[in-house]
PDB file of N, CA and C in Angstrom:
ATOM      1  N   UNK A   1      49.684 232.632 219.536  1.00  0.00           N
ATOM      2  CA  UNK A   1      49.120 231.341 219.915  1.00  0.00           C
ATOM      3  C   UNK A   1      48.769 231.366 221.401  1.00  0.00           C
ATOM      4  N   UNK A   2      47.717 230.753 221.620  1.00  0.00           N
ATOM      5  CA  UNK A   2      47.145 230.607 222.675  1.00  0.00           C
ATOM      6  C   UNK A   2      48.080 229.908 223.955  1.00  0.00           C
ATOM      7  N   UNK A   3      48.458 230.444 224.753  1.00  0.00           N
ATOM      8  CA  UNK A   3      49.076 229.423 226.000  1.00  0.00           C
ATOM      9  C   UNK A   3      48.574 228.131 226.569  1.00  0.00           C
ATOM     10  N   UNK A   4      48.558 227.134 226.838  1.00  0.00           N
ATOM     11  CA  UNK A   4      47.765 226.308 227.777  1.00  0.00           C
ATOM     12  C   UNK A   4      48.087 226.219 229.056  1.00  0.00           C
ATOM     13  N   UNK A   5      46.830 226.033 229.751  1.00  0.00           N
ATOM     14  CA  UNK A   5      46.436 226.383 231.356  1.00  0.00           C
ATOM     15  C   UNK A   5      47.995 226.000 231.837  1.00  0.00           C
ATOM     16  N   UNK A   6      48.364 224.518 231.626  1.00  0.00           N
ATOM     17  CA  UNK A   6      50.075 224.312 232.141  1.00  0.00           C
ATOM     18  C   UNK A   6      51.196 225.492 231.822  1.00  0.00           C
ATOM     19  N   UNK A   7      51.108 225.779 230.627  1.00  0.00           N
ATOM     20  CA  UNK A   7      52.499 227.054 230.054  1.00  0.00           C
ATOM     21  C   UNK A   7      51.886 228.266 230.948  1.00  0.00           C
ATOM     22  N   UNK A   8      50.460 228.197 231.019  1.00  0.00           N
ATOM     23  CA  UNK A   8      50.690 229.356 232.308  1.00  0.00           C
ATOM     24  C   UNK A   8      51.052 229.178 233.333  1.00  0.00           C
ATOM     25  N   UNK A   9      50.859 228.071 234.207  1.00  0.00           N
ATOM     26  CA  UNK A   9      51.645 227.377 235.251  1.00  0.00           C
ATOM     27  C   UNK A   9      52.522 227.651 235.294  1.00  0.00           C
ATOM     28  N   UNK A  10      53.251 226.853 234.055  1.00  0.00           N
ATOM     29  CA  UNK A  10      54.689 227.076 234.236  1.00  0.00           C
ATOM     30  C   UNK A  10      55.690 228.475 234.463  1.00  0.00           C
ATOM     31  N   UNK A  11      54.631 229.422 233.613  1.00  0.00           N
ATOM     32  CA  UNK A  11      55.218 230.710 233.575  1.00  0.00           C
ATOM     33  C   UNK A  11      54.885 230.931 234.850  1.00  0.00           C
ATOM     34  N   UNK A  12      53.878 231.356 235.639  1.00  0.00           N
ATOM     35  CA  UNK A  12      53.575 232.217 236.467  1.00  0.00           C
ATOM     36  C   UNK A  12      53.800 231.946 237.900  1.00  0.00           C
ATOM     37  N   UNK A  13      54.245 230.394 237.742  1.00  0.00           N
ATOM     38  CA  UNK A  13      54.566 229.288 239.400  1.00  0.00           C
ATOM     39  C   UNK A  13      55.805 228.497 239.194  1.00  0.00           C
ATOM     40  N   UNK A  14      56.556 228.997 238.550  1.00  0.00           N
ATOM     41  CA  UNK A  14      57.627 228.542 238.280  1.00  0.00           C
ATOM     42  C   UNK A  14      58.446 227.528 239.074  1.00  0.00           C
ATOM     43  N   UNK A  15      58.540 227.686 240.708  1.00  0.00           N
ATOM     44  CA  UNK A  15      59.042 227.352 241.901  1.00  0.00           C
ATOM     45  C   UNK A  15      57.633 226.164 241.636  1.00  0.00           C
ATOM     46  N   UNK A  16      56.587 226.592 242.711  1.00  0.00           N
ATOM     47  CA  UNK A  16      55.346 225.913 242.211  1.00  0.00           C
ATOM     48  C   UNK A  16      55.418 224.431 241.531  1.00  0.00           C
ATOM     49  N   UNK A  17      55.651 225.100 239.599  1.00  0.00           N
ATOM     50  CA  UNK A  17      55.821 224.050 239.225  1.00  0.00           C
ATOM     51  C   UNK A  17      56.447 222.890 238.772  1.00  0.00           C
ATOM     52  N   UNK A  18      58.104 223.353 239.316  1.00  0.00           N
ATOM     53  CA  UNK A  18      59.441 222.388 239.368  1.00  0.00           C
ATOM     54  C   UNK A  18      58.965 221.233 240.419  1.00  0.00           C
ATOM     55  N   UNK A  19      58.266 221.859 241.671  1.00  0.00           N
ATOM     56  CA  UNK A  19      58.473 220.585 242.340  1.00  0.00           C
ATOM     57  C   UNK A  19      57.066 220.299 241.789  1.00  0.00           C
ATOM     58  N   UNK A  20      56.299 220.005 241.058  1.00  0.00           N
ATOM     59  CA  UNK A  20      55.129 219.187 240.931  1.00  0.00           C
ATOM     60  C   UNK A  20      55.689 218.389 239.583  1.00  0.00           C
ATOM     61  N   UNK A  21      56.584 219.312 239.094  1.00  0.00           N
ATOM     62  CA  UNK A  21      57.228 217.994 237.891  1.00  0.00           C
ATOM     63  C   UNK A  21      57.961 216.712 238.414  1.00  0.00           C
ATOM     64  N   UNK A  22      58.568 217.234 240.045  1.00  0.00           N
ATOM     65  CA  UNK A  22      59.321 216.247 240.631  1.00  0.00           C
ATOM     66  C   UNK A  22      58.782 215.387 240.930  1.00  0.00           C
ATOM     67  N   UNK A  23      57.581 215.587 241.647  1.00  0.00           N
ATOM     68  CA  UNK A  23      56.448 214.633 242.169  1.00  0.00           C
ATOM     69  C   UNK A  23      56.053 214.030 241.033  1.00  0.00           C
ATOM     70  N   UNK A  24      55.541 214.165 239.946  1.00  0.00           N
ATOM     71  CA  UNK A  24      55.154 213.900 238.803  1.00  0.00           C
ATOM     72  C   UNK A  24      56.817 212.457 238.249  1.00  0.00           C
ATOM     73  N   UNK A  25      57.762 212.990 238.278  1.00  0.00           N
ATOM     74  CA  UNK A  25      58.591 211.943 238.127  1.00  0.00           C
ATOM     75  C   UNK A  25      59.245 210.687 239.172  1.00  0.00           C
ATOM     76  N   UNK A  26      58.512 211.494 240.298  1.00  0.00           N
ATOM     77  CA  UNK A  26      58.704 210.508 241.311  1.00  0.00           C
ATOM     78  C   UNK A  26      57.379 209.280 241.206  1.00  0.00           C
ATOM     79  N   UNK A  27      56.049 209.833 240.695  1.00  0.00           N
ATOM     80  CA  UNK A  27      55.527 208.437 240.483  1.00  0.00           C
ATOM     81  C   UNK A  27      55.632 207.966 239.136  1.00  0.00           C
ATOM     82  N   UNK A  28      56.321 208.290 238.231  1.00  0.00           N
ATOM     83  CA  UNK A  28      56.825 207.441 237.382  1.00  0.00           C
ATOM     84  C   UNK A  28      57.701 206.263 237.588  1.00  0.00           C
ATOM     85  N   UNK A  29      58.462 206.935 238.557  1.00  0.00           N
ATOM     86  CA  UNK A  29      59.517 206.357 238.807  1.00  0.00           C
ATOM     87  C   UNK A  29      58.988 204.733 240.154  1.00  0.00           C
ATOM     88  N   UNK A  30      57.883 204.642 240.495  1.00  0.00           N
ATOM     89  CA  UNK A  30      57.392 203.869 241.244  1.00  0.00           C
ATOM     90  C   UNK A  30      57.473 202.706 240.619  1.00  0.00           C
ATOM     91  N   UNK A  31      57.700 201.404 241.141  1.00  0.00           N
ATOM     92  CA  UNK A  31      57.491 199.979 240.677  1.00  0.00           C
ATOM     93  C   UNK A  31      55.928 199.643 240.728  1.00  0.00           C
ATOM     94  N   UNK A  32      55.883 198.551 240.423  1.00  0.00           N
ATOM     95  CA  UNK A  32      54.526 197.892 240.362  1.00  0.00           C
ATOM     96  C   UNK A  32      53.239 198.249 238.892  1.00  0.00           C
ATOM     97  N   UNK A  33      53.428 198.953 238.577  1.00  0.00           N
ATOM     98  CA  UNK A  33      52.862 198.974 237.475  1.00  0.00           C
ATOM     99  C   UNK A  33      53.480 199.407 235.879  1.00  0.00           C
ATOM    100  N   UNK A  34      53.044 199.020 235.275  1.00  0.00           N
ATOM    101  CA  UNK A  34      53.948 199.568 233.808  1.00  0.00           C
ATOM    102  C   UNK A  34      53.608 201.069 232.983  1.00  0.00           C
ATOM    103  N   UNK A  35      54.532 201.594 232.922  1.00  0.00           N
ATOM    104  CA  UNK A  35      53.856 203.028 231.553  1.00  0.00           C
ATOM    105  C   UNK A  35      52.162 202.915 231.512  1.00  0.00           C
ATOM    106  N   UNK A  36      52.137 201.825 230.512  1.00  0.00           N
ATOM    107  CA  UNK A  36      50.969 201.469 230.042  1.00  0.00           C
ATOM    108  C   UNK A  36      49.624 201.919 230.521  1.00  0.00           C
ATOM    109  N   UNK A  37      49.832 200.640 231.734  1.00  0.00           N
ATOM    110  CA  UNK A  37      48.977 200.280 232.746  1.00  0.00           C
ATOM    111  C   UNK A  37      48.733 202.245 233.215  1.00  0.00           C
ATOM    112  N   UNK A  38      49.761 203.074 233.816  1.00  0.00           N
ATOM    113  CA  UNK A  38      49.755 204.348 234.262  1.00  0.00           C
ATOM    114  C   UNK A  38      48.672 205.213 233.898  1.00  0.00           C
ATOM    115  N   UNK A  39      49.181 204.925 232.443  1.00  0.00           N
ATOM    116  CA  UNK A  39      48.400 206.250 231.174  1.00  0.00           C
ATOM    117  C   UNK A  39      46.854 205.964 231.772  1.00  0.00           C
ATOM    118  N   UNK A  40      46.202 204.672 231.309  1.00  0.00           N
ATOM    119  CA  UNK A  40      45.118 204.274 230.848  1.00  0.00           C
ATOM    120  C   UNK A  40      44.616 204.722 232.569  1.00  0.00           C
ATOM    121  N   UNK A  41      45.160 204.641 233.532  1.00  0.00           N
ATOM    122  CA  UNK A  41      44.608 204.921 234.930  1.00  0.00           C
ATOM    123  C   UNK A  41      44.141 206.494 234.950  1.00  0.00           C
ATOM    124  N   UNK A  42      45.623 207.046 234.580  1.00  0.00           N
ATOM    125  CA  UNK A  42      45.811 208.648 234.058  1.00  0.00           C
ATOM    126  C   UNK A  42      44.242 209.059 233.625  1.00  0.00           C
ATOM    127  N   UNK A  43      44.048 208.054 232.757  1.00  0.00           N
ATOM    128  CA  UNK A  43      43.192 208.593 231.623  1.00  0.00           C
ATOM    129  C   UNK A  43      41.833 208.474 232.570  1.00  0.00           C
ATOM    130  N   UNK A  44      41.562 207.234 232.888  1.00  0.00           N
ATOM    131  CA  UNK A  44      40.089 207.152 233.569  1.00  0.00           C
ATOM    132  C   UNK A  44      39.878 208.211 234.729  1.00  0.00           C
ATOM    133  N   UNK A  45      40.912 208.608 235.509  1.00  0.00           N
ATOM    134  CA  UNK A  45      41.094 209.592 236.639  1.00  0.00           C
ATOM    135  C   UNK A  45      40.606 210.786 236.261  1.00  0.00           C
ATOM    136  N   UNK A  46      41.582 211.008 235.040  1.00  0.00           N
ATOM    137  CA  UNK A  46      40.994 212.954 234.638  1.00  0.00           C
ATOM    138  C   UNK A  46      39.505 212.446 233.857  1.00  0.00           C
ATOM    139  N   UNK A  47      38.974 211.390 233.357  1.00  0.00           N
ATOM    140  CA  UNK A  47      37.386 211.597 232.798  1.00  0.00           C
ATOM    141  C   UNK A  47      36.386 211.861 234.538  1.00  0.00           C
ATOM    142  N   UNK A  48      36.856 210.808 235.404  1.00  0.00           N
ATOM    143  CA  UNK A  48      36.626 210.592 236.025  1.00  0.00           C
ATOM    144  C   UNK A  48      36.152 212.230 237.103  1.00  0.00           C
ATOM    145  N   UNK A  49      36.682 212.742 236.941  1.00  0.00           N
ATOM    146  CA  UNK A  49      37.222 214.215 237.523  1.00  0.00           C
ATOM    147  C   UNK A  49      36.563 215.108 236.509  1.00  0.00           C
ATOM    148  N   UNK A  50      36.267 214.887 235.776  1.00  0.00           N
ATOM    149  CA  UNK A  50      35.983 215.562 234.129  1.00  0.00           C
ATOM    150  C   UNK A  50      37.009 216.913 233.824  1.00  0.00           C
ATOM    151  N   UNK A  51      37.982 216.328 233.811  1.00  0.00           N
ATOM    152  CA  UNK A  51      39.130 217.051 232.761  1.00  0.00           C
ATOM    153  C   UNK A  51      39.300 216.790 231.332  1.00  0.00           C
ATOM    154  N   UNK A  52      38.757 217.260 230.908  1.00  0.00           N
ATOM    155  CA  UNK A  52      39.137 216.939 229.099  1.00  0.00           C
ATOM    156  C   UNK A  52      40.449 217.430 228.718  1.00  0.00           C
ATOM    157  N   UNK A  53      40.898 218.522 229.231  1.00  0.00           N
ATOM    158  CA  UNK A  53      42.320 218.781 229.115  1.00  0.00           C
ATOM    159  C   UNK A  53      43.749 217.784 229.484  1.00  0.00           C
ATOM    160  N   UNK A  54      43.276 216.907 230.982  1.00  0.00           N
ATOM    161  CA  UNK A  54      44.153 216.096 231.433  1.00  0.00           C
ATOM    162  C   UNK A  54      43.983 214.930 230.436  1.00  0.00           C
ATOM    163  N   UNK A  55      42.560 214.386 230.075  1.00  0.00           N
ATOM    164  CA  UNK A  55      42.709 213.588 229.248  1.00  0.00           C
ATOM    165  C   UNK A  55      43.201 213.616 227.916  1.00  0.00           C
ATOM    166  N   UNK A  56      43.152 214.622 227.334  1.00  0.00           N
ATOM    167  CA  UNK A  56      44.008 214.710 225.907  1.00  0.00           C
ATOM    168  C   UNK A  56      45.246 214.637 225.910  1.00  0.00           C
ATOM    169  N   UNK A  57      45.882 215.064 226.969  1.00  0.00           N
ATOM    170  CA  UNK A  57      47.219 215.046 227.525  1.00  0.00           C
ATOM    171  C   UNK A  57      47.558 213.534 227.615  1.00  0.00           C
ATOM    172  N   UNK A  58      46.696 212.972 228.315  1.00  0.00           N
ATOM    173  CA  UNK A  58      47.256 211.665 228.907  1.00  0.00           C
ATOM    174  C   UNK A  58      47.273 210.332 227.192  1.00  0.00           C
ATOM    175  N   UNK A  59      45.872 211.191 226.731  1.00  0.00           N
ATOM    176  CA  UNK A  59      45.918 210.170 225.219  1.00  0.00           C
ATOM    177  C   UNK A  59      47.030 210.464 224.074  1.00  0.00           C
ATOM    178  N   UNK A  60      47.215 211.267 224.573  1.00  0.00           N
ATOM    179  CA  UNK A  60      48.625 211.801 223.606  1.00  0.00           C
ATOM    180  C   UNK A  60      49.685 210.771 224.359  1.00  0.00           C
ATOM    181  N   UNK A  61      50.235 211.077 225.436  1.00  0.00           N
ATOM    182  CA  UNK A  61      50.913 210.420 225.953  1.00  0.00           C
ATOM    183  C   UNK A  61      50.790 208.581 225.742  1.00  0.00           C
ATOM    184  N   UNK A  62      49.534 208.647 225.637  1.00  0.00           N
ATOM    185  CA  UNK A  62      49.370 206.999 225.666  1.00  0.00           C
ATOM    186  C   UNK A  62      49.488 206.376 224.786  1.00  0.00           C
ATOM    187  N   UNK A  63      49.459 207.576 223.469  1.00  0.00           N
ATOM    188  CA  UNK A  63      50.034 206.664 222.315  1.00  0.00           C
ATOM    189  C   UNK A  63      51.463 206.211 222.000  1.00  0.00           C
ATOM    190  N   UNK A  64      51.594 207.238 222.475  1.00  0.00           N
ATOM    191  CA  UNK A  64      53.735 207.203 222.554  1.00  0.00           C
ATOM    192  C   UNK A  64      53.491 205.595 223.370  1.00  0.00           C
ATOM    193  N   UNK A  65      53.091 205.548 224.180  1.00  0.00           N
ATOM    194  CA  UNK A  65      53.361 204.317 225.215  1.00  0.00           C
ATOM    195  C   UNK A  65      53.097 202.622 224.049  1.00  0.00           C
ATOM    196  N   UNK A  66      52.482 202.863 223.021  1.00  0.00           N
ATOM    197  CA  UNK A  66      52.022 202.073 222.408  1.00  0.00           C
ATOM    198  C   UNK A  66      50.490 201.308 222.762  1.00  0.00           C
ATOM    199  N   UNK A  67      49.363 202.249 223.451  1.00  0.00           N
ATOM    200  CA  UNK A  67      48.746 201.760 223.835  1.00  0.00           C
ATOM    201  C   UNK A  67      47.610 202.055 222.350  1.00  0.00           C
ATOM    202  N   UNK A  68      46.651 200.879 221.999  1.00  0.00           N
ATOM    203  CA  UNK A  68      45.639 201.033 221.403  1.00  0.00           C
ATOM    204  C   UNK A  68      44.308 202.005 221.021  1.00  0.00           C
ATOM    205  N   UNK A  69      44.048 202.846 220.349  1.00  0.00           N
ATOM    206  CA  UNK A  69      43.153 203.705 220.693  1.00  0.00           C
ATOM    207  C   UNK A  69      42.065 202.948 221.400  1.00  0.00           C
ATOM    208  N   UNK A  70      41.210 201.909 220.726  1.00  0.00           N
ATOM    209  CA  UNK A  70      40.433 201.575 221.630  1.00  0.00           C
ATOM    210  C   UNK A  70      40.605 201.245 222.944  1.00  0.00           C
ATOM    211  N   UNK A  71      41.889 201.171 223.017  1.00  0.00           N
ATOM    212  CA  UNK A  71      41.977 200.964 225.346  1.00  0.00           C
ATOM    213  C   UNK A  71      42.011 202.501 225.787  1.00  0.00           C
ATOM    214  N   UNK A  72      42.141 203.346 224.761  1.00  0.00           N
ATOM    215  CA  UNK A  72      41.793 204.847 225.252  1.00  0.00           C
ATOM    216  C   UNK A  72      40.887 205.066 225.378  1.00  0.00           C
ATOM    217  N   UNK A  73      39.783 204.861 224.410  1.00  0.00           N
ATOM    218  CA  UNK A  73      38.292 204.923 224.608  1.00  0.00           C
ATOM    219  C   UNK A  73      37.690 204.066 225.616  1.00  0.00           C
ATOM    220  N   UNK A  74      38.521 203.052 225.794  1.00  0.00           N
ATOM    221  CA  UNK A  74      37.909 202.277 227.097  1.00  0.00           C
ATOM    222  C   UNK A  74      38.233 202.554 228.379  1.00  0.00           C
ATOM    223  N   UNK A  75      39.422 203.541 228.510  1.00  0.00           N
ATOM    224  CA  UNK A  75      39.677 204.130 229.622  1.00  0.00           C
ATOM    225  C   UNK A  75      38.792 205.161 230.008  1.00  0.00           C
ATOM    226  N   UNK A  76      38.321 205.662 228.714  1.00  0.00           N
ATOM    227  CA  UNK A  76      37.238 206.991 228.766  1.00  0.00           C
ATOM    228  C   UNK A  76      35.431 206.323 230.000  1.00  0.00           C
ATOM    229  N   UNK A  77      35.663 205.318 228.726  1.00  0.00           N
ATOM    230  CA  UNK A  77      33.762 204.579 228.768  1.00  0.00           C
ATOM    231  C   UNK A  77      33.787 203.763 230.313  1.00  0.00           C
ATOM    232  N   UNK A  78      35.019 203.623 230.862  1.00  0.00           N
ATOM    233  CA  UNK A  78      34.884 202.710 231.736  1.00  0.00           C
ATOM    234  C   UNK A  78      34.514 203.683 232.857  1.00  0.00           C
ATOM    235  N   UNK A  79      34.061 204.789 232.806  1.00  0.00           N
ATOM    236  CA  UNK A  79      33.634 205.674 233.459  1.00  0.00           C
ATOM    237  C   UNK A  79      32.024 206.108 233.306  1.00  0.00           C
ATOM    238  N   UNK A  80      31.323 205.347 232.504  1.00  0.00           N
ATOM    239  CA  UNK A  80      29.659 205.401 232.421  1.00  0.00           C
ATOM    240  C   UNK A  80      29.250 205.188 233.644  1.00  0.00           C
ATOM    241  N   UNK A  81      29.543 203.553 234.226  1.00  0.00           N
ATOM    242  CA  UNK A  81      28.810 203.198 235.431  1.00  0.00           C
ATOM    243  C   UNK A  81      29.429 204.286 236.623  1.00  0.00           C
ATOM    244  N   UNK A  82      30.362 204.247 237.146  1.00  0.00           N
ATOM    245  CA  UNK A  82      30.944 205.332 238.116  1.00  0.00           C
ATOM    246  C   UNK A  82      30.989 206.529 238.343  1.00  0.00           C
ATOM    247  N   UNK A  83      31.067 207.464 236.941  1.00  0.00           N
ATOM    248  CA  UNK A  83      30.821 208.992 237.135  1.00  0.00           C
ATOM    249  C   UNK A  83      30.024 209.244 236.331  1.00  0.00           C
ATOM    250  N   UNK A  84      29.221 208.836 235.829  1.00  0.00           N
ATOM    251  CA  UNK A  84      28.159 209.562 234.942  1.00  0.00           C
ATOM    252  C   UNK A  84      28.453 209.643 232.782  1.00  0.00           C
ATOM    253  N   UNK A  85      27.432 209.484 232.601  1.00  0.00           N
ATOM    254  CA  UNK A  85      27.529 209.783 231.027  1.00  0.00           C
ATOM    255  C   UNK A  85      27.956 211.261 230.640  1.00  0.00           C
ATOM    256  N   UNK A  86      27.496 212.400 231.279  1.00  0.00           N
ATOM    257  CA  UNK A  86      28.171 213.212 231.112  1.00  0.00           C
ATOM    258  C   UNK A  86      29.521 213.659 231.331  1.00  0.00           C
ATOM    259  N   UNK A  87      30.237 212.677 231.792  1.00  0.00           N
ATOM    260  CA  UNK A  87      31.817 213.309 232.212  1.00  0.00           C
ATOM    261  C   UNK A  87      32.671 212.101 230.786  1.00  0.00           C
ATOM    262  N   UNK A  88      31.636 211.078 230.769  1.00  0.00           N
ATOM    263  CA  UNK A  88      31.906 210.549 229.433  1.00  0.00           C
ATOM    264  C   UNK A  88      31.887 211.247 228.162  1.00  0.00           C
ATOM    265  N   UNK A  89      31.050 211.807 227.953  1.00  0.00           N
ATOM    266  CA  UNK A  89      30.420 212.808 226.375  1.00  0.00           C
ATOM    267  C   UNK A  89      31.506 213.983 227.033  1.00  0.00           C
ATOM    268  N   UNK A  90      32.134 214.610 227.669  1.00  0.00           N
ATOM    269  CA  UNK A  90      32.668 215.528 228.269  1.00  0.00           C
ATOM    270  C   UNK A  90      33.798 215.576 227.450  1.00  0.00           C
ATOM    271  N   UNK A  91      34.933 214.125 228.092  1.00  0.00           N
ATOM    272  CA  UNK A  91      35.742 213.682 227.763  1.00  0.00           C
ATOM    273  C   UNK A  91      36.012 213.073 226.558  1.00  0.00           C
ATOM    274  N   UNK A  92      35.251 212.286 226.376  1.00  0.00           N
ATOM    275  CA  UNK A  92      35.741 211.269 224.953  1.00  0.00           C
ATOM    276  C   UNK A  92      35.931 211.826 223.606  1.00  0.00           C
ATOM    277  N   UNK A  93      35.854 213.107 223.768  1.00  0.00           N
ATOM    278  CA  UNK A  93      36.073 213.945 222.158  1.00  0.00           C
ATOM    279  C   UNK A  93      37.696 214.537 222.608  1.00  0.00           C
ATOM    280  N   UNK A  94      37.987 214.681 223.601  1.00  0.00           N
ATOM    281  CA  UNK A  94      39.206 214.879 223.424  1.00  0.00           C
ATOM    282  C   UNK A  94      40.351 213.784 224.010  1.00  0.00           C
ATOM    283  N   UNK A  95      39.930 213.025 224.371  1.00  0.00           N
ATOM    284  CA  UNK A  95      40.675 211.682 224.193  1.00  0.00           C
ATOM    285  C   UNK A  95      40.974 211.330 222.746  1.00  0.00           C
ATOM    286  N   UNK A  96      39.832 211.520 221.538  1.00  0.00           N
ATOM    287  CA  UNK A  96      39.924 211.041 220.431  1.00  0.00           C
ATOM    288  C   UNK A  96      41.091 211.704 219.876  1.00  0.00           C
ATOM    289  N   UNK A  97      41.019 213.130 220.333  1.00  0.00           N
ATOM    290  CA  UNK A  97      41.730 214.442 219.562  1.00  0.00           C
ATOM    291  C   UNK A  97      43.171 214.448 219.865  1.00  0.00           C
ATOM    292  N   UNK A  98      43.737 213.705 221.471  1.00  0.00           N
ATOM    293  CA  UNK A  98      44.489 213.779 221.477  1.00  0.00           C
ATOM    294  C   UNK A  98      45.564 212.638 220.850  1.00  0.00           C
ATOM    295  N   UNK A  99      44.454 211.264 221.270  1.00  0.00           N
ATOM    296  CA  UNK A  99      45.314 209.896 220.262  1.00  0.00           C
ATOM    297  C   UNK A  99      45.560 210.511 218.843  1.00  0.00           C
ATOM    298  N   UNK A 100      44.474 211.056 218.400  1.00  0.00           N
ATOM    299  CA  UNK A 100      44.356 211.015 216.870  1.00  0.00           C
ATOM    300  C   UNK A 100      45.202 212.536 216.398  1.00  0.00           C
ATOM    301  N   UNK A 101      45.898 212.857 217.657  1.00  0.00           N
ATOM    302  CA  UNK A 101      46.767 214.137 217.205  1.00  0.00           C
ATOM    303  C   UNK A 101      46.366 215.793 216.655  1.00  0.00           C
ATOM    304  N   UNK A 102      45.052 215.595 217.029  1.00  0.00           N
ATOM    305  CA  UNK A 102      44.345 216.656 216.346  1.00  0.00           C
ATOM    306  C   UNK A 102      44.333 218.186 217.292  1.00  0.00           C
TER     307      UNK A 102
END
């Protein structure tokens, strides 16, 4: 089975990538906004960036959170006016893939 770009991370930056998990739980750990609210930011950031990888990640995650598929897709689309239709069509197939577990 294929590794993903992170399990190589993890393998190969080991040091590397302990403290970026820390950082990573240190803004969890921040007040002012909820799980929720996080993901769906999560989500518009990596379309935004055009990561389809971060976003499948984050729609996976966002379902655990109990968030709606359609506020996933709207985290995706709310990125037409700001970064372009292509980082939309980029993204939004694996946003689907990751809510929908595929």
């Amino acid at each position: 089975m294929k590794k993903s770009p992170y399990e190589i991370f993890l393998m190969e930056c080991p040091e590397l990538a302990a403290k970026f998990n820390e950082l990573v739980q240190v803004q969890h750990s921040i007040k002012g906004l909820d799980q929720k609210t996080k993901q769906l930011i999560n989500i518009a950031i990596q379309t935004a960036n055009k990561n389809p990888t971060g976003v499948k990640i984050h729609a996976m995650m966002a379902k655990t959170e109990g968030i709606k598929r359609e506020e996933v897709i709207n985290a995706v689309t709310m990125n037409l006016h700001l970064s372009g239709l292509s980082n939309v069509l980029e993204c939004l197939p694996s946003a689907i893939e990751g809510y929908d577990g595929k």
